[in-house]
C-alpha atoms as a PDB file:
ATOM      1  CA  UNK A   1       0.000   0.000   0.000  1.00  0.00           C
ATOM      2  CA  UNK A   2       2.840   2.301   0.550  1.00  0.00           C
ATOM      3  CA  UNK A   3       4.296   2.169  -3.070  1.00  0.00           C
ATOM      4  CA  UNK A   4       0.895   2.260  -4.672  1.00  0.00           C
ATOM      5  CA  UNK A   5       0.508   5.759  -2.557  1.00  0.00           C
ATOM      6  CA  UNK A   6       4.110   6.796  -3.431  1.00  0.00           C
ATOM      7  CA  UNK A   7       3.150   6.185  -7.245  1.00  0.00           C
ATOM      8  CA  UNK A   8      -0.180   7.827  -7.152  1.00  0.00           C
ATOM      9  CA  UNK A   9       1.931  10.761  -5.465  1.00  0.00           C
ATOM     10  CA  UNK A  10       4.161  10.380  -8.688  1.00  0.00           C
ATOM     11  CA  UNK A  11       1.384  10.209 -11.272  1.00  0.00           C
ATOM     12  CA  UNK A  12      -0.178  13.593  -9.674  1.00  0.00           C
ATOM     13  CA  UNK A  13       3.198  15.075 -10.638  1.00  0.00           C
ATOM     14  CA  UNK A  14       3.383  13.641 -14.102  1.00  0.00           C
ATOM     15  CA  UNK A  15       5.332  10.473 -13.776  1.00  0.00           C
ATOM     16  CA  UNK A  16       4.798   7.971 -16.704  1.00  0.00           C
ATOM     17  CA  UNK A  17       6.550   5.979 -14.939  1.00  0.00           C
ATOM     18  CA  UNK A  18       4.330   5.660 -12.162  1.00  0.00           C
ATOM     19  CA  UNK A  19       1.137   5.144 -14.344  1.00  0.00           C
ATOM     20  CA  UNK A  20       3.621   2.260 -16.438  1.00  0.00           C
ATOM     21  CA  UNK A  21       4.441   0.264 -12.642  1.00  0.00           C
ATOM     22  CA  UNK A  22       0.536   0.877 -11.698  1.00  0.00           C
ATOM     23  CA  UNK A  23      -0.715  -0.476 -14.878  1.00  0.00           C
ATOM     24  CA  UNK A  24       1.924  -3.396 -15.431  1.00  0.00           C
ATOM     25  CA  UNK A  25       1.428  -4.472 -11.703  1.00  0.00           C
ATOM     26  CA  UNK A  26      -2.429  -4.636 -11.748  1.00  0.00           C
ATOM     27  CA  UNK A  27      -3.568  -5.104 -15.315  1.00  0.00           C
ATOM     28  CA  UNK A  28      -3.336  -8.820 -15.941  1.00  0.00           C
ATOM     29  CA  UNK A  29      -5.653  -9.968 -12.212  1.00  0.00           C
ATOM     30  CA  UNK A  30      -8.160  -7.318 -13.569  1.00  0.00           C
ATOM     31  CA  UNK A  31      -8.130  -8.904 -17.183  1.00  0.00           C
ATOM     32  CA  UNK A  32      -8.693 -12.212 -15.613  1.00  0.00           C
ATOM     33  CA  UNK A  33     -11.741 -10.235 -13.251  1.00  0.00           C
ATOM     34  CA  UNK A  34     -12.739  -8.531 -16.068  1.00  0.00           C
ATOM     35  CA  UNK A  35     -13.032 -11.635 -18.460  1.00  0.00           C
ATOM     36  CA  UNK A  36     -14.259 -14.183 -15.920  1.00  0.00           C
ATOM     37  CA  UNK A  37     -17.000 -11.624 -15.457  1.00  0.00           C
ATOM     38  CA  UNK A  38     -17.478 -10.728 -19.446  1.00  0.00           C
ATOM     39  CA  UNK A  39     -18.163 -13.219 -22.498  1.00  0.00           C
ATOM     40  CA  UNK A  40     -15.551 -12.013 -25.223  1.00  0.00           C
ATOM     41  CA  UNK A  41     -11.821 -10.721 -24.560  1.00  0.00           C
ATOM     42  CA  UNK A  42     -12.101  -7.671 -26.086  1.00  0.00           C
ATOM     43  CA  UNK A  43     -14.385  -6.051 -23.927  1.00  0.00           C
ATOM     44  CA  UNK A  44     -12.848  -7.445 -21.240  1.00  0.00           C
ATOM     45  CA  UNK A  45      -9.931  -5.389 -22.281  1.00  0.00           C
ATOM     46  CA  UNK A  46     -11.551  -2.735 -22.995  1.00  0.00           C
ATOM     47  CA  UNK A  47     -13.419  -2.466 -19.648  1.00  0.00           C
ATOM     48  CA  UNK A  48      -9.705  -2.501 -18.114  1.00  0.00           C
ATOM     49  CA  UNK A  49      -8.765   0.194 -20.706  1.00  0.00           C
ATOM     50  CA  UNK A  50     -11.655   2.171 -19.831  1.00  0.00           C
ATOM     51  CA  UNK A  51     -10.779   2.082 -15.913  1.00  0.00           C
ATOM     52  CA  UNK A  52      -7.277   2.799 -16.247  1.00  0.00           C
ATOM     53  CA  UNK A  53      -8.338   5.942 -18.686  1.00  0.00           C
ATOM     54  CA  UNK A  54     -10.552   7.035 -15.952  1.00  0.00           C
ATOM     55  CA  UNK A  55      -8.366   6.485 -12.954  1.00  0.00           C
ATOM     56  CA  UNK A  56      -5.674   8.787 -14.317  1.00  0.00           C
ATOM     57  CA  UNK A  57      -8.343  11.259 -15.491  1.00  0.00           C
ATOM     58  CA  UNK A  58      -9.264  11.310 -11.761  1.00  0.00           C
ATOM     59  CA  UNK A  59      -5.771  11.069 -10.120  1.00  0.00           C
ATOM     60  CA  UNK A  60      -5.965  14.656  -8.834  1.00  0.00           C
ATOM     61  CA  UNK A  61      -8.854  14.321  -6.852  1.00  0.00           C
ATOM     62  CA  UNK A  62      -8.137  10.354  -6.181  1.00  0.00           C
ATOM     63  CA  UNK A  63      -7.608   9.617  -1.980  1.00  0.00           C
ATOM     64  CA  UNK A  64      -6.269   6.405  -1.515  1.00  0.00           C
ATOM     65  CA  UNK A  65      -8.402   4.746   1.339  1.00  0.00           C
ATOM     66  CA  UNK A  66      -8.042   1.442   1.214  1.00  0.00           C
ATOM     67  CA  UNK A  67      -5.533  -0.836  -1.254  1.00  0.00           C
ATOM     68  CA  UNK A  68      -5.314   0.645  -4.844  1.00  0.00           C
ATOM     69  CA  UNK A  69      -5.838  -3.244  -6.054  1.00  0.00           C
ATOM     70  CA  UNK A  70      -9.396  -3.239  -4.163  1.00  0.00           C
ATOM     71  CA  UNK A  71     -10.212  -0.076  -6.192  1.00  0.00           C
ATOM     72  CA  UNK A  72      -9.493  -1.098  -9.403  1.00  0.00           C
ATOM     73  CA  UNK A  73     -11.117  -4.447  -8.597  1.00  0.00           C
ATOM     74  CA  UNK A  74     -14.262  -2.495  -7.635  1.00  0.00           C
ATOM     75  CA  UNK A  75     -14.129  -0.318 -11.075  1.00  0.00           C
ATOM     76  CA  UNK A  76     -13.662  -3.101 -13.234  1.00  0.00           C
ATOM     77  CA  UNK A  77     -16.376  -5.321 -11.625  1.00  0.00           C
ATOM     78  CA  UNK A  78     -18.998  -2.918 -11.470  1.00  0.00           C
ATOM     79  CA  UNK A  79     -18.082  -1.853 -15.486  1.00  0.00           C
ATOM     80  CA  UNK A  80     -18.819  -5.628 -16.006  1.00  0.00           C
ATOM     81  CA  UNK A  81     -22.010  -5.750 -14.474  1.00  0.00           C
ATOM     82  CA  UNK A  82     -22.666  -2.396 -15.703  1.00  0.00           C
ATOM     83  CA  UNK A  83     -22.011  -3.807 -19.801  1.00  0.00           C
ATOM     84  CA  UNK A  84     -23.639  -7.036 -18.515  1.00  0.00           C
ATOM     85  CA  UNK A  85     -27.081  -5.222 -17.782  1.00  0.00           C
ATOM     86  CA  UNK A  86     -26.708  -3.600 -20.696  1.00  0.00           C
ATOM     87  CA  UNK A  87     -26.644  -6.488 -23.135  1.00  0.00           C
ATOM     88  CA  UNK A  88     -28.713  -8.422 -21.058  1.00  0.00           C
ATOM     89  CA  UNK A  89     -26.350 -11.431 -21.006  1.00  0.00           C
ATOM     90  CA  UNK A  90     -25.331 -13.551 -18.366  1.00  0.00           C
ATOM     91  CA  UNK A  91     -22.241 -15.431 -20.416  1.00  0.00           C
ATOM     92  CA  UNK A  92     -18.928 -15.713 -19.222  1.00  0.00           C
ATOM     93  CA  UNK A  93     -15.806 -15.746 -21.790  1.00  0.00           C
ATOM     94  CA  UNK A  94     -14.060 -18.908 -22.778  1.00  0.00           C
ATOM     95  CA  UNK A  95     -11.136 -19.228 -20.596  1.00  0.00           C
ATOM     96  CA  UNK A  96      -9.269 -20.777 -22.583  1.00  0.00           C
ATOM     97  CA  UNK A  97      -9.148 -17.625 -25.305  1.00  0.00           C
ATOM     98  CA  UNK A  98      -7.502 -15.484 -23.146  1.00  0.00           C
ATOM     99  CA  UNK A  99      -4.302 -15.072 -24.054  1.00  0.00           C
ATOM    100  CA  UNK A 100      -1.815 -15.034 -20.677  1.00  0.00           C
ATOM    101  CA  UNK A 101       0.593 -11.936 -20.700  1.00  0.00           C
ATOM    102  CA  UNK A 102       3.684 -12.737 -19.118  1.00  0.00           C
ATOM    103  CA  UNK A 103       5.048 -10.896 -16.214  1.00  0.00           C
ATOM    104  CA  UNK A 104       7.829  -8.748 -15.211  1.00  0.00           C
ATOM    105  CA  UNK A 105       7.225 -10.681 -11.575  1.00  0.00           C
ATOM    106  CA  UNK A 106       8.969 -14.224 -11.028  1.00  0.00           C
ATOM    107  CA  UNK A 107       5.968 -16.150 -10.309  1.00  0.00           C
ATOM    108  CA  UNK A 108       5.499 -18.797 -12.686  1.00  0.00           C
ATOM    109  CA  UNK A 109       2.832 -21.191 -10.403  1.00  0.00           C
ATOM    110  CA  UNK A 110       0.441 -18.423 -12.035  1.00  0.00           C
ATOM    111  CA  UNK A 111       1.491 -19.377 -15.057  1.00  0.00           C
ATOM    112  CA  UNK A 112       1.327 -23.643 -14.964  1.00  0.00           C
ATOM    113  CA  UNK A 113      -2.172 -24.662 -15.251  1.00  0.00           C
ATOM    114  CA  UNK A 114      -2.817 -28.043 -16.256  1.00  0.00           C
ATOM    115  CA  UNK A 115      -5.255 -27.523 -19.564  1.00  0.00           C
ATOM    116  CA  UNK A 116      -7.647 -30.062 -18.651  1.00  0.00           C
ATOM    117  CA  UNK A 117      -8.566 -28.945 -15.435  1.00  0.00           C
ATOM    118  CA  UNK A 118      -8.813 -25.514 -16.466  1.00  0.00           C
ATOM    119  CA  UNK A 119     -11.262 -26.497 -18.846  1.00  0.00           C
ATOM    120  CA  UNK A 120     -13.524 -28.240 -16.710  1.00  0.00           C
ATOM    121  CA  UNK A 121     -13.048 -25.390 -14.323  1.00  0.00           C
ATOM    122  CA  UNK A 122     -14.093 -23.156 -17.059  1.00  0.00           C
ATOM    123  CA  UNK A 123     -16.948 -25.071 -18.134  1.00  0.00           C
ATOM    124  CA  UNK A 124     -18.164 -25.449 -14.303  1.00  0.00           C
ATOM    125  CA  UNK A 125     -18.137 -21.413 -13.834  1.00  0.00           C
ATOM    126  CA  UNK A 126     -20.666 -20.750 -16.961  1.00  0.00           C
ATOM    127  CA  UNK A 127     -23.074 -23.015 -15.232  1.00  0.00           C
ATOM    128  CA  UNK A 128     -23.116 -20.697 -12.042  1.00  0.00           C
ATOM    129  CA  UNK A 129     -25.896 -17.979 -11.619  1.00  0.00           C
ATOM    130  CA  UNK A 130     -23.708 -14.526 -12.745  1.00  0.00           C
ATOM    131  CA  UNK A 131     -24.209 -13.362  -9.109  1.00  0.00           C
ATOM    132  CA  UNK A 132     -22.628 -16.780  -7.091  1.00  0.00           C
ATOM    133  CA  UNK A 133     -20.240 -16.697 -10.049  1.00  0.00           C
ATOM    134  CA  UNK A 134     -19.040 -12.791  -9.336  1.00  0.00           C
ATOM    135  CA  UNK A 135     -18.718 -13.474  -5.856  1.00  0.00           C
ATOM    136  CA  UNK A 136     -16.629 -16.647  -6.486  1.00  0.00           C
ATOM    137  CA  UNK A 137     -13.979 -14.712  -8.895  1.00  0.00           C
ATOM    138  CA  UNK A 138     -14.345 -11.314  -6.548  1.00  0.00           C
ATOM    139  CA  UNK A 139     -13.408 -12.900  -3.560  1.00  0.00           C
ATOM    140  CA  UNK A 140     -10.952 -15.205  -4.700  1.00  0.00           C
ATOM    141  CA  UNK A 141      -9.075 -13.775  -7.856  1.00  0.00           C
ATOM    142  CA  UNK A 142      -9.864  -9.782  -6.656  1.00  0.00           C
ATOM    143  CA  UNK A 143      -9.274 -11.023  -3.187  1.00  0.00           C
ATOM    144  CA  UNK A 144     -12.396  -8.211  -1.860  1.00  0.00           C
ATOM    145  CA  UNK A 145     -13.804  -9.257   1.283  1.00  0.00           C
ATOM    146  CA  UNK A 146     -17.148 -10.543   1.436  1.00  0.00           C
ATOM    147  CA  UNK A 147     -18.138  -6.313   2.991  1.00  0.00           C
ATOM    148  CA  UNK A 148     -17.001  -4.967  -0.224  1.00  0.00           C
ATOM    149  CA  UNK A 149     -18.189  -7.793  -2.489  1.00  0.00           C
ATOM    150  CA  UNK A 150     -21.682  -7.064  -0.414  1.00  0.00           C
ATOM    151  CA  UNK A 151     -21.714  -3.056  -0.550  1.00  0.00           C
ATOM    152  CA  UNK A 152     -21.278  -3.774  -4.926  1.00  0.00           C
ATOM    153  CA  UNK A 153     -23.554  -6.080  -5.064  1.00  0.00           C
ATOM    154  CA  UNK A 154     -25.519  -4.271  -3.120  1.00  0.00           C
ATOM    155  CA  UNK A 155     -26.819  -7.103  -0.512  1.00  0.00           C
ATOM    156  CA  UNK A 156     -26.019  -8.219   3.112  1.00  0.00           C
ATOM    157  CA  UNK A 157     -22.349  -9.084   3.645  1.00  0.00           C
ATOM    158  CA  UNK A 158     -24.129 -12.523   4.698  1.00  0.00           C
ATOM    159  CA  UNK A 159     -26.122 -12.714   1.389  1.00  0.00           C
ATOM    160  CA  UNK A 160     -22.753 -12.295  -0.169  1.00  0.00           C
ATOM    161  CA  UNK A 161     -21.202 -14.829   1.668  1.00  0.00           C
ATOM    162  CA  UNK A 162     -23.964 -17.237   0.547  1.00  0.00           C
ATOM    163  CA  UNK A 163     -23.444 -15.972  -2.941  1.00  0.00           C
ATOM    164  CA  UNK A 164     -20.026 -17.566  -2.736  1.00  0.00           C
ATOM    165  CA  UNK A 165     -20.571 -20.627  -0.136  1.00  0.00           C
ATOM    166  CA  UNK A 166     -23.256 -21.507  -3.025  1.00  0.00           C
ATOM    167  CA  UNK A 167     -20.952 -20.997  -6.010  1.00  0.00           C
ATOM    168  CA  UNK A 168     -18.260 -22.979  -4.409  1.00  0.00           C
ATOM    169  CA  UNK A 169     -20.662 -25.919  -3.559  1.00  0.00           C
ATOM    170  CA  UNK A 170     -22.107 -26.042  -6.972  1.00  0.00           C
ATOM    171  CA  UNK A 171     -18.449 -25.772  -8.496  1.00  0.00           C
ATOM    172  CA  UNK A 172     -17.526 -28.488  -6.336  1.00  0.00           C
ATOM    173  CA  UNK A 173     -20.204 -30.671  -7.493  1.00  0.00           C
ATOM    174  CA  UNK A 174     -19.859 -30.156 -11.087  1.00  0.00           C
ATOM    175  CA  UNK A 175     -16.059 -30.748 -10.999  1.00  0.00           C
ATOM    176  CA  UNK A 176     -17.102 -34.330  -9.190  1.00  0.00           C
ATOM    177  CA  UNK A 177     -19.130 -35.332 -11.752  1.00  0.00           C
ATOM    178  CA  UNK A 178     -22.476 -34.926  -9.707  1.00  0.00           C
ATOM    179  CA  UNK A 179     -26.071 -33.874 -11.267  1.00  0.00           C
ATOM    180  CA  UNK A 180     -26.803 -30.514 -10.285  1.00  0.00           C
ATOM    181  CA  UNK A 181     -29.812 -28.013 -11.535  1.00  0.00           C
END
């Protein structure tokens, strides 16, 4: 939380840079939110684009409150349901055409996925309700606790926590072959 101030402090004096290390260090977990959320890449992309745009349009008047990563999380999610409602779909994206960007961070366990189960992984989160489903990646790929997931979905935080309880139980039972509705 201390860099991500430092480089906001930075941007709001004109630093590239800092905009560069904000963007490289939280783009590719909100194009994951953003197409886990979405049904085609591009507007996943875009939605990230479009946050980004308006988070640097802002950065005068931005007060960091909480982590810069929870922000961004929020923005992009609420974009996504925002371009959800307004297409009145309920799809998710194909996993599996999401190109992975490599990162300037040594961390390659992101990285090694065995295909298979990411597939059927894949395949078990379209068959989750969009609201179970967007607390599932919220909570565990935006790592938001279940009061912020709660406050955007506007809900209890215990509704939200049933959201994902719900979603995990039905992902579990999918990926173990079981019948579900």
């Amino acid at each position: 939380m201390v860099e991500d101030k430092l480089l906001i402090w930075k941007l709001r004096r004109g630093s590239r840079d800092a905009l560069s290390r904000i963007y490289e260090k939280y783009r590719d977990n909100l194009l994951r939110i953003a197409a886990g959320l979405l049904n085609e890449t591009s507007s996943a992309e875009d939605i990230v684009q479009d946050v980004f745009v308006a988070f640097v349009r802002s950065a005068m008047q931005f007060q960091l409150t909480g982590s810069l990563r929870g922000y961004l999380t929020t923005c992009v999610a609420n974009k996504a349901r925002n371009l959800n409602r307004a297409k009145s779909i309920q799809r998710t994206i194909n996993l599996d055409e999401i190109e992975p960007r490599a990162s300037n961070f040594k961390r390659p366990e992101q990285w090694i996925i065995n295909n298979e189960e990411f597939r059927q992984l894949n395949a078990a989160m379209r068959q989750l309700p969009y609201e179970q489903k967007e607390a599932v990646i919220l909570h565990i790929q935006g790592r938001m606790k279940f009061r912020e997931i709660a406050k955007m979905q506007e809900t209890s935080v215990k509704t939200a926590l049933s959201r994902y309880r719900y979603g995990l139980n039905k992902l579990r039972s999918i990926m173990n072959g079981e019948v579900t509705k």
